[in-house]
C-alpha atoms as a PDB file:
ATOM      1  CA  UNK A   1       6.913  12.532  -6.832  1.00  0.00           C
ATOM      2  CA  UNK A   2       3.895  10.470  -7.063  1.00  0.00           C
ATOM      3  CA  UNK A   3       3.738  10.812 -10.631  1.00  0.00           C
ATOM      4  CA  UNK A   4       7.977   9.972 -11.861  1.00  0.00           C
ATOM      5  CA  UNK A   5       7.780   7.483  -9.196  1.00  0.00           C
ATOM      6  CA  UNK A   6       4.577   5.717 -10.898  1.00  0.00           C
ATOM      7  CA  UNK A   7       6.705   6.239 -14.608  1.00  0.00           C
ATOM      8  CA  UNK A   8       9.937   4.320 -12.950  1.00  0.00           C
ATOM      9  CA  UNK A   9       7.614   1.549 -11.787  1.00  0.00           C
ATOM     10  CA  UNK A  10       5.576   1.306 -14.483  1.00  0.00           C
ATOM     11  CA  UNK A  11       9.212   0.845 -16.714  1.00  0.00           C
ATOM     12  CA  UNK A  12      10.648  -1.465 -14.396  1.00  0.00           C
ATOM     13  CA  UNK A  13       7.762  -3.957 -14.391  1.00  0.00           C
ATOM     14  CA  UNK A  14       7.030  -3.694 -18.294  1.00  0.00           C
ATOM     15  CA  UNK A  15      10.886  -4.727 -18.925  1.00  0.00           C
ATOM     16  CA  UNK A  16      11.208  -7.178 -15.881  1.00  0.00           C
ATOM     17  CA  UNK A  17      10.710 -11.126 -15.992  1.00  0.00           C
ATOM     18  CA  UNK A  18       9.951 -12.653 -12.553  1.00  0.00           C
ATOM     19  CA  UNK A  19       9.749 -16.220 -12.869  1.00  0.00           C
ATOM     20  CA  UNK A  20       7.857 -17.805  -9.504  1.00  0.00           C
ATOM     21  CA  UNK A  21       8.951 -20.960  -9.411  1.00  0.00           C
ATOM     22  CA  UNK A  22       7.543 -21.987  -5.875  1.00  0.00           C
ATOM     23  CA  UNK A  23       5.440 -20.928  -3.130  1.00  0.00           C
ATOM     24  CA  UNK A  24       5.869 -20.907   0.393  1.00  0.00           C
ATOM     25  CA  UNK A  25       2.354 -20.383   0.915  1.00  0.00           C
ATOM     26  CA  UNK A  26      -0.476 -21.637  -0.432  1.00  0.00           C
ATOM     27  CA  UNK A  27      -4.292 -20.487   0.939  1.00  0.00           C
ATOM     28  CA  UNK A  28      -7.155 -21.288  -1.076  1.00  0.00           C
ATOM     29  CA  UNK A  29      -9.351 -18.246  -2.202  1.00  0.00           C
ATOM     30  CA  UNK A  30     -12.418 -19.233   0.001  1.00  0.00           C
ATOM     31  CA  UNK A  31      -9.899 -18.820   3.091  1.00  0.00           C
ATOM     32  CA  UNK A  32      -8.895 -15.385   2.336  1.00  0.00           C
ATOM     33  CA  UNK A  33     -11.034 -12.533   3.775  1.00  0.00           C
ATOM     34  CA  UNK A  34     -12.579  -9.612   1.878  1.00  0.00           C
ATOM     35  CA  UNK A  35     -10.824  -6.897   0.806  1.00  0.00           C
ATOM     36  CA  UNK A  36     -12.427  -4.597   2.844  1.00  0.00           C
ATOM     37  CA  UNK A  37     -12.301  -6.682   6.130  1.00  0.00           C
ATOM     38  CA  UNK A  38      -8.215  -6.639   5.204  1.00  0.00           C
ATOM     39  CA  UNK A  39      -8.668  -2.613   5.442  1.00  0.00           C
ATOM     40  CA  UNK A  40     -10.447  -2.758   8.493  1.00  0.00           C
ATOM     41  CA  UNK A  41      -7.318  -2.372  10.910  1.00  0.00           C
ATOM     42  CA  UNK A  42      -5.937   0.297   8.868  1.00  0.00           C
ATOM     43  CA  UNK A  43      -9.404   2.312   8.938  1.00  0.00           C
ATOM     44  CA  UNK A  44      -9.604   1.836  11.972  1.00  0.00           C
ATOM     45  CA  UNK A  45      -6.166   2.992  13.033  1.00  0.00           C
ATOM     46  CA  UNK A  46      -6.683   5.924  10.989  1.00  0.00           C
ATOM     47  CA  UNK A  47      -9.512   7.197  11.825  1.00  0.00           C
ATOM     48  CA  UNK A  48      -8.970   6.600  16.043  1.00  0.00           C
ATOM     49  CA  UNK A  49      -5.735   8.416  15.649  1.00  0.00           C
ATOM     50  CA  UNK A  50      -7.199  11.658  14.071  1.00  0.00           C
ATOM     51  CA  UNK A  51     -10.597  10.642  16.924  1.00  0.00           C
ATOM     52  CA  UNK A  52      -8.344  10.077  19.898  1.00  0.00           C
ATOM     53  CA  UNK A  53      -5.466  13.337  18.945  1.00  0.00           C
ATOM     54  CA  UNK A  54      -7.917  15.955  18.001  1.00  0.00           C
ATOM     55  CA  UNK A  55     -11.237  15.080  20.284  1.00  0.00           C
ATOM     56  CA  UNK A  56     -10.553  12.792  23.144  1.00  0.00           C
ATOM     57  CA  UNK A  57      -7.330  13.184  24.442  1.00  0.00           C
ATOM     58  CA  UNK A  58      -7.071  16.932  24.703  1.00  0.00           C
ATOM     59  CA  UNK A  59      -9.991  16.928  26.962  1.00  0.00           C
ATOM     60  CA  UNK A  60      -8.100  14.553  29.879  1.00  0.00           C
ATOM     61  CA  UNK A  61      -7.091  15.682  32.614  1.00  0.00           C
ATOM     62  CA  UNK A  62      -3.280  15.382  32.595  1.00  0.00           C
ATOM     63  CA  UNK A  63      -1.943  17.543  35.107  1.00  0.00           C
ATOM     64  CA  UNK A  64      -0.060  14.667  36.661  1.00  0.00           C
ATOM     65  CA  UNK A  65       2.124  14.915  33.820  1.00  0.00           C
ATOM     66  CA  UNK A  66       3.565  18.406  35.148  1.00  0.00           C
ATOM     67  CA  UNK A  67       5.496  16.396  37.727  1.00  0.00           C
ATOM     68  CA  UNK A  68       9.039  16.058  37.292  1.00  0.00           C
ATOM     69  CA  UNK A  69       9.020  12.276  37.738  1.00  0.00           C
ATOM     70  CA  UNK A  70       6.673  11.965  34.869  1.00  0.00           C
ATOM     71  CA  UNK A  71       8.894  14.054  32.698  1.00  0.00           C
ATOM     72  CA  UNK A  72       7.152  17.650  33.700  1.00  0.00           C
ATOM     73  CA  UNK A  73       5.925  17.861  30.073  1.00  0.00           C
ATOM     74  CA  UNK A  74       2.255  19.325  28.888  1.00  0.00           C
ATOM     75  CA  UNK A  75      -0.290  16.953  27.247  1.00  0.00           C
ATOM     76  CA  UNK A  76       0.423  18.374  24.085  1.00  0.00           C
ATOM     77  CA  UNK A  77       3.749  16.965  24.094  1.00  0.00           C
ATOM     78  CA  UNK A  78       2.421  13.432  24.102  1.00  0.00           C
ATOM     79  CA  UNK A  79      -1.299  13.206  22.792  1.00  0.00           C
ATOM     80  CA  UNK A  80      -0.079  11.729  18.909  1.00  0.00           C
ATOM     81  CA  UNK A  81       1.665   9.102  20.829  1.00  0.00           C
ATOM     82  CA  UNK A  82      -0.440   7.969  23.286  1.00  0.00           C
ATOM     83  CA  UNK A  83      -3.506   8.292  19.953  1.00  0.00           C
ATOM     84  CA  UNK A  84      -0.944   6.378  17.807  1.00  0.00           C
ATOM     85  CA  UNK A  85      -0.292   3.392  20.648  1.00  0.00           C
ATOM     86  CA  UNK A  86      -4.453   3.172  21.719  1.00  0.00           C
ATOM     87  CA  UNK A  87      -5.172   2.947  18.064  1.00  0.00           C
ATOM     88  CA  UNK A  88      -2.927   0.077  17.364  1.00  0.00           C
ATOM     89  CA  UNK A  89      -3.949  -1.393  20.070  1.00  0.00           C
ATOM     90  CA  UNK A  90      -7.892  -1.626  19.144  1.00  0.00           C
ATOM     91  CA  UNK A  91      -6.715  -2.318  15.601  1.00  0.00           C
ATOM     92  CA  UNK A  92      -4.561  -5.533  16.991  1.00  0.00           C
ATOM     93  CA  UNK A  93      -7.930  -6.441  18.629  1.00  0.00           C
ATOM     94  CA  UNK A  94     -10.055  -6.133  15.967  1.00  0.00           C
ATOM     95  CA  UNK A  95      -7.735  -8.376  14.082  1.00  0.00           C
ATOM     96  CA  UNK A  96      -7.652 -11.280  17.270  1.00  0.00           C
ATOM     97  CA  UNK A  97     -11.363 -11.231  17.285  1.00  0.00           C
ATOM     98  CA  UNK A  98     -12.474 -11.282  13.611  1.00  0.00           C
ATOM     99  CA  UNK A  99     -10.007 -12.990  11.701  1.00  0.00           C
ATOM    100  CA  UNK A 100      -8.950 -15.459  13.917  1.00  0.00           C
ATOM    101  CA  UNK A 101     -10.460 -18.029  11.631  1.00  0.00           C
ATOM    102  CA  UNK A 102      -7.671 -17.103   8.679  1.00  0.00           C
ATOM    103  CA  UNK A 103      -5.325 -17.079  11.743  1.00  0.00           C
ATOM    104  CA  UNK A 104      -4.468 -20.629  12.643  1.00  0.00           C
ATOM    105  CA  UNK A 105      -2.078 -20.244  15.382  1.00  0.00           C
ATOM    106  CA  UNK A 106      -2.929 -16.895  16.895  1.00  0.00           C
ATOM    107  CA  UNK A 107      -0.115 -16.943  19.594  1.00  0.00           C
ATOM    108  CA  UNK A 108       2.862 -18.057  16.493  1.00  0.00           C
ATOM    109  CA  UNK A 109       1.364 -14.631  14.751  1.00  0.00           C
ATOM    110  CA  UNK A 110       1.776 -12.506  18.316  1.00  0.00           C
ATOM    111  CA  UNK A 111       5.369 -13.736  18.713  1.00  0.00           C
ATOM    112  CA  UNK A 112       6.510 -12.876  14.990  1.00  0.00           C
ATOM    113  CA  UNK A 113       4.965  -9.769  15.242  1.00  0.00           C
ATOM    114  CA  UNK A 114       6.547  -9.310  18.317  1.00  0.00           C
ATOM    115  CA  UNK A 115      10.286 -10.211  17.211  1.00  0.00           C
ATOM    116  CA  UNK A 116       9.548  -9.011  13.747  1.00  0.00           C
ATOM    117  CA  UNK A 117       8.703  -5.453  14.890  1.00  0.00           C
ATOM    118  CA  UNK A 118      12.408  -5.389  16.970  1.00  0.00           C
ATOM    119  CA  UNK A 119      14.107  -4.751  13.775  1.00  0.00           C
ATOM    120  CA  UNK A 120      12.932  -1.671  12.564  1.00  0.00           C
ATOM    121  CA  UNK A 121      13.040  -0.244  16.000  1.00  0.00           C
ATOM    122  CA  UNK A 122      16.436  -0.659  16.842  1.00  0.00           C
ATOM    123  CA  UNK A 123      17.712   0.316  13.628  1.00  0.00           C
ATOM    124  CA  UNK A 124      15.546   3.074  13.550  1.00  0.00           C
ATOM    125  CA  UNK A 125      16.258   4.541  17.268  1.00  0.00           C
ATOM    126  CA  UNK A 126      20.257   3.680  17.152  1.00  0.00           C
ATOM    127  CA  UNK A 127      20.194   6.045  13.932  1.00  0.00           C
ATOM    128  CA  UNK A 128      18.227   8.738  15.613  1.00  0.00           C
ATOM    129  CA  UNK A 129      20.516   8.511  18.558  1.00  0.00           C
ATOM    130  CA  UNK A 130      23.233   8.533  16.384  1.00  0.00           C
ATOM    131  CA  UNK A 131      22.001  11.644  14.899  1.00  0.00           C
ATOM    132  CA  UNK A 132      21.585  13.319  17.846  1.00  0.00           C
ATOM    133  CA  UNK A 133      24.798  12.870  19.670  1.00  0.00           C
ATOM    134  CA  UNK A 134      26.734  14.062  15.858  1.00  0.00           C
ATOM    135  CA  UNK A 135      24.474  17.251  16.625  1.00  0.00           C
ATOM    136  CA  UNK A 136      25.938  17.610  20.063  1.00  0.00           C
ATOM    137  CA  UNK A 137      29.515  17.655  18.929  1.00  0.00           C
ATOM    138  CA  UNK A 138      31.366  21.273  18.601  1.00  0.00           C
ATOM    139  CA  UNK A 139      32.348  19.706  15.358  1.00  0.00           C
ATOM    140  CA  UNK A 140      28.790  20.258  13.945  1.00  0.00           C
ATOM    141  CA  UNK A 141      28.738  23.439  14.648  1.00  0.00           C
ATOM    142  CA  UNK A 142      31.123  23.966  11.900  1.00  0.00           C
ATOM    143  CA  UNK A 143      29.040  22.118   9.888  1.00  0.00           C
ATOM    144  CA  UNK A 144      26.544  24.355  10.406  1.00  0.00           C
ATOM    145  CA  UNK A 145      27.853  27.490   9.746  1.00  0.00           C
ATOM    146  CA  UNK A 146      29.735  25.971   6.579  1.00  0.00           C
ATOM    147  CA  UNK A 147      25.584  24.983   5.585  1.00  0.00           C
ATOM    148  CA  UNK A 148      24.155  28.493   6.821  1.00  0.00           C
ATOM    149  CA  UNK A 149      26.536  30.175   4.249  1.00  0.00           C
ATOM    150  CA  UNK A 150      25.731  27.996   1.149  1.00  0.00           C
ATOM    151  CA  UNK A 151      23.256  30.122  -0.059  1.00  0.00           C
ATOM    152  CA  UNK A 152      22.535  33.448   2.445  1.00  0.00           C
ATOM    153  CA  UNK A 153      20.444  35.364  -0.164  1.00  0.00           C
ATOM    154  CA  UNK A 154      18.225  32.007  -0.238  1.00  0.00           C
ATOM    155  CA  UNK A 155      17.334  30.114   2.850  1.00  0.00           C
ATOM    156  CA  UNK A 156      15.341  27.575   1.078  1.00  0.00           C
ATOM    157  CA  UNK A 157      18.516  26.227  -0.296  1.00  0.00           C
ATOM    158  CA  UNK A 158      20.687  25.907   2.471  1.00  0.00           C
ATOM    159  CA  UNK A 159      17.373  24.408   4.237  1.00  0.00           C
ATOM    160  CA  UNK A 160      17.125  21.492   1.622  1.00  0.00           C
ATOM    161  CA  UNK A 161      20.827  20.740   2.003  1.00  0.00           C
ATOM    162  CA  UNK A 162      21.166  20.925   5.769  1.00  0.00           C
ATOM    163  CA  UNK A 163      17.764  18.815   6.572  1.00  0.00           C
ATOM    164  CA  UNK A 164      18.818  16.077   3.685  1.00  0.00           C
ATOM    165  CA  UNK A 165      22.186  15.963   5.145  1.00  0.00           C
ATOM    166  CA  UNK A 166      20.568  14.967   8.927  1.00  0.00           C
ATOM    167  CA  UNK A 167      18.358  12.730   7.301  1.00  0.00           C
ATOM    168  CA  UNK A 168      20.965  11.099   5.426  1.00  0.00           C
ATOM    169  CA  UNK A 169      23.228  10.995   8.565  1.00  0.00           C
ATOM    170  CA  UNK A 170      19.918   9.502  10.826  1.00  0.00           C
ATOM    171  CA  UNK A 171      18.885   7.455   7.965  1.00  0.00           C
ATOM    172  CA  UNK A 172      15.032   8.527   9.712  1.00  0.00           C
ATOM    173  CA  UNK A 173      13.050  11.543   7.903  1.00  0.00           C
ATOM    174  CA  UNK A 174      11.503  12.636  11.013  1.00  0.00           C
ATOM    175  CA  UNK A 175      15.102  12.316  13.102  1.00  0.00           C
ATOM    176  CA  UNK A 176      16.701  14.331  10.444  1.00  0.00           C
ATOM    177  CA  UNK A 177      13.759  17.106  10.415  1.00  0.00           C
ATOM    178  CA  UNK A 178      13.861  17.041  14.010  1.00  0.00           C
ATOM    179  CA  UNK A 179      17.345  17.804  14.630  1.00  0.00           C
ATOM    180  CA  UNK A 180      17.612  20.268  12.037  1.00  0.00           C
ATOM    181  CA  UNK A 181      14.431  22.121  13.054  1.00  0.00           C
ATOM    182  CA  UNK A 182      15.660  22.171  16.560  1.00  0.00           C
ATOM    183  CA  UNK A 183      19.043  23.699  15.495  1.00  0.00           C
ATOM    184  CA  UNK A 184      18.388  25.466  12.845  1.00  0.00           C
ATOM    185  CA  UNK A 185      14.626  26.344  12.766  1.00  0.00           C
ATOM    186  CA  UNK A 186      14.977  29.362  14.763  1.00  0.00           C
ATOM    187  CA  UNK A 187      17.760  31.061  12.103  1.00  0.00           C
ATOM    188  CA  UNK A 188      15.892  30.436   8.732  1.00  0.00           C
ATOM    189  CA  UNK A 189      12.546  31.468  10.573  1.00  0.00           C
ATOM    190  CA  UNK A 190      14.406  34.985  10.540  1.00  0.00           C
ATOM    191  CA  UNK A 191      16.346  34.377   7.620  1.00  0.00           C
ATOM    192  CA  UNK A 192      13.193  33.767   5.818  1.00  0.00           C
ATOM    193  CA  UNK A 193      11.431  36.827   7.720  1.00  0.00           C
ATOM    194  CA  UNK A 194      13.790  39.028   6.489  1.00  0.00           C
ATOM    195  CA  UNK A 195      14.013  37.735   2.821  1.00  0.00           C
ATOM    196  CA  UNK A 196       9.795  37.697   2.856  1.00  0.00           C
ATOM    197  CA  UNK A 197       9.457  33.880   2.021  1.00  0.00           C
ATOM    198  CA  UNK A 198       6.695  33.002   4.211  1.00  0.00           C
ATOM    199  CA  UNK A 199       6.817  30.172   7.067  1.00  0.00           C
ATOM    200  CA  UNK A 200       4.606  27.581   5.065  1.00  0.00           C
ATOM    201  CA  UNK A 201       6.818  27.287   2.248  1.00  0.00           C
ATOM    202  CA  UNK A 202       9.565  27.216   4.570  1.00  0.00           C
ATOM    203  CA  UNK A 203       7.867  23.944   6.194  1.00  0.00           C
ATOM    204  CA  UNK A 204       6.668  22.604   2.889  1.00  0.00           C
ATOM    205  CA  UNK A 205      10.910  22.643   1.831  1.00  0.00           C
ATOM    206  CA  UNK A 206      11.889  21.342   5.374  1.00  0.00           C
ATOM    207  CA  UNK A 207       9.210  18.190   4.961  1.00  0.00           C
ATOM    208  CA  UNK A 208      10.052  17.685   1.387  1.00  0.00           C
ATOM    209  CA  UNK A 209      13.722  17.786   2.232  1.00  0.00           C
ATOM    210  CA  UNK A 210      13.465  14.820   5.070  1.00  0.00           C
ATOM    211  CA  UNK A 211      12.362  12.279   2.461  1.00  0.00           C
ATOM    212  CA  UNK A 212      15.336  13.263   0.179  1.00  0.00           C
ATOM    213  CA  UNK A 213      19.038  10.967   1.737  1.00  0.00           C
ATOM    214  CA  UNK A 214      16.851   9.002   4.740  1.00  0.00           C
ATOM    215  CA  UNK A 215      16.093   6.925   2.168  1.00  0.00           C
ATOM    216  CA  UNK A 216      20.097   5.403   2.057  1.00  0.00           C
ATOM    217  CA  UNK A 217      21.662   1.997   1.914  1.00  0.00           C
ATOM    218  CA  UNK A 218      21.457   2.145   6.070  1.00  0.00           C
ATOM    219  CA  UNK A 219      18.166   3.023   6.566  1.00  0.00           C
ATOM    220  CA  UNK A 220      16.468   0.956   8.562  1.00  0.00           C
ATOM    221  CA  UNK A 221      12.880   1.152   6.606  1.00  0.00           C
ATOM    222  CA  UNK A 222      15.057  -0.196   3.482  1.00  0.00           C
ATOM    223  CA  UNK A 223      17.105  -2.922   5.691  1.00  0.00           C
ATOM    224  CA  UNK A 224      14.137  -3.900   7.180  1.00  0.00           C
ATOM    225  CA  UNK A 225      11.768  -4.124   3.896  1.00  0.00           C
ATOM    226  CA  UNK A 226      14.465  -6.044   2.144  1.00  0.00           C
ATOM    227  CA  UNK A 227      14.716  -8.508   5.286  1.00  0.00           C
ATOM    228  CA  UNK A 228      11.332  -8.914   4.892  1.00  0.00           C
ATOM    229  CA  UNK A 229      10.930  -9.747   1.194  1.00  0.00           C
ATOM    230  CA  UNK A 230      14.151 -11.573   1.588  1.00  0.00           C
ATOM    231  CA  UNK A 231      16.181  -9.451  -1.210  1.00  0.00           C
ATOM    232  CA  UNK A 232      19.356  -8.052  -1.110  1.00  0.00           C
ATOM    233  CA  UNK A 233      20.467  -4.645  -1.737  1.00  0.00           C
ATOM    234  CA  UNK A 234      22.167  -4.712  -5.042  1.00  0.00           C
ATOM    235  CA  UNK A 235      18.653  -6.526  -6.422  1.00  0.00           C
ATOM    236  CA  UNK A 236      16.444  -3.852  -5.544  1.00  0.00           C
ATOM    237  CA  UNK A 237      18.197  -0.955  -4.021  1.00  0.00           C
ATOM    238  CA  UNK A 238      18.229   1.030  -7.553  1.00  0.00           C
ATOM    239  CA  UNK A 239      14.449   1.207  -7.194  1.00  0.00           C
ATOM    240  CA  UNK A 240      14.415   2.419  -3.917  1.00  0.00           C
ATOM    241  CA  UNK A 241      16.762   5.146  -4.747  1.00  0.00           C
ATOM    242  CA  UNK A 242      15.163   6.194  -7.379  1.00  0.00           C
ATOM    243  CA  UNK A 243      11.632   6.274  -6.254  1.00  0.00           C
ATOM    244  CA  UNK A 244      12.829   7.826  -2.890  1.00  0.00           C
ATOM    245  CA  UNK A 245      16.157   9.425  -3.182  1.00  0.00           C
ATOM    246  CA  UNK A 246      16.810  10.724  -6.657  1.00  0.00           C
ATOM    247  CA  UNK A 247      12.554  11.549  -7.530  1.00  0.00           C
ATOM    248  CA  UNK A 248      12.127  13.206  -4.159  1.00  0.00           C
ATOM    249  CA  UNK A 249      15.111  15.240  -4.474  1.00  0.00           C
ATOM    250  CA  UNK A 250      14.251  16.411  -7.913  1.00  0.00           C
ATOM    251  CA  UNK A 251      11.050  17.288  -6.527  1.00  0.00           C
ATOM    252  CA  UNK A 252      12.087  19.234  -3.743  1.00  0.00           C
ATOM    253  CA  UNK A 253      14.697  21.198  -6.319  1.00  0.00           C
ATOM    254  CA  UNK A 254      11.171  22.261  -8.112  1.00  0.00           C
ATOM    255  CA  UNK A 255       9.549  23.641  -5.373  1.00  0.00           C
ATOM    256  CA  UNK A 256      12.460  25.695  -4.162  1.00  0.00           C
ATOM    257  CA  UNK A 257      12.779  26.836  -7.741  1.00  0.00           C
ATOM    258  CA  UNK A 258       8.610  27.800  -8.038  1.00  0.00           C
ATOM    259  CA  UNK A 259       8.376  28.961  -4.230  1.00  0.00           C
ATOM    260  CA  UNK A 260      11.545  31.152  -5.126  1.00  0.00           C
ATOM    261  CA  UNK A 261      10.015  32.836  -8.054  1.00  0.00           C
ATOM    262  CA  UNK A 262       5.977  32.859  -6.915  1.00  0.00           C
ATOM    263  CA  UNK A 263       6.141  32.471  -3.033  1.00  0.00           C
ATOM    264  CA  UNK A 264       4.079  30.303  -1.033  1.00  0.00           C
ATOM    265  CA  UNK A 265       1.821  27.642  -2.891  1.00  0.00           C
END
């Protein structure tokens, strides 16, 4: 993936011509800070997350959360969110306190952050929702036995089609691995069990497969980077197929076809 997607780019921008006729903003190059103090938040959310997951919050005590009114759920159900939140937080700190001299109007960066952040979760959550309640239907249980049969002598392959088809239809990689995990894990675990494929490269399909159709016109990733850069889809949406759609796909169709013929890698 890494490497067709680098070829596609690399062909794009030797045959584009971007002509940058104005700039919204202009900061001088003494007002810019180092390259490294730009990483800084990103380090540090990084490396918190694996601190905070793995060392610190496992060794809370959290039997409050065993209570039905906090959703009677084990620490282990929670401890990569609550390590993804407290890192952003500290990060978000960091940034107030060190760069605030590149930041001229601290509170007018809060608030777009704020409002800009809204996007991406809305789209993102309505899709998952959306996702969920079409796997609650007694229609998709036709769906899934229809998917199930594609290919009995070779889980793998119904696995890549039924996880890209939930991603495609959350428009979210992790809603569409999620789902299909949760109704399906259980069968090709056995499926593959009984065929000898072993659970890793069962996984290895299943993740490869979610980053296959989330990646379409309604995703909200795409709607939202496009917002952002202030493009519309027929001026850029080619690139993002290709680079996340058609390479990962192609990708994905290897591995089935090595892990198929050599097992687990």
């Amino acid at each position: 993936m890494f490497g067709l997607g680098l070829v596609w780019m690399n062909y794009h921008s030797r045959n584009a011509r971007i002509a940058v006729t104005d700039s919204k903003i202009e900061v001088a190059a003494g007002d810019r800070p180092s390259f490294w103090l730009s990483m800084t938040p990103l380090l540090i959310v990084i490396v918190m997350n694996f601190i905070l997951s793995q060392y610190v919050i496992p060794n809370w005590n959290a039997e409050f959360l065993a209570d039905k009114k906090f959703g009677g759920i084990e620490l282990k159900a929670v401890k990569g969110l609550w390590a993804i939140i407290l890192s952003l937080v500290v990060s978000i700190i960091f940034i107030l306190l060190t760069l605030r001299k590149y930041n001229k109007n601290t509170v007018n960066s809060v608030n777009e952050g704020t409002m800009g952040s809204l996007l991406p979760i809305f789209n993102t959550s309505s899709e998952v929702g959306y996702g969920a309640v079409i796997a609650s239907l007694a229609s998709f249980t036709v769906l899934k036995e229809a998917v199930m049969n594609i290919s009995p002598s070779n889980p793998l392959i119904s696995e890549a089609v039924a996880i890209n088809a939930l991603a495609g239809i959350t428009g979210s990689a992790s809603g569409g691995m999620s789902i299909g995990l949760e109704v399906l894990g259980a069968k090709y675990l056995e499926m593959a069990q009984q065929m000898n494929i072993s659970p890793e490269l069962l996984h290895r399909v299943a993740a490869l497969s979610s980053g296959g159709f989330d990646t379409l016109p309604h995703n909200g990733a795409v709607i939202s980077l496009l917002a952002i850069c202030g493009l519309t889809h027929k001026e850029s949406y080619l690139d993002i197929f290709m680079t996340a759609v058609a390479i990962p796909v192609v990708s994905t169709t290897v591995v089935i076809i090595l892990g198929t013929m050599f097992g687990s890698f």
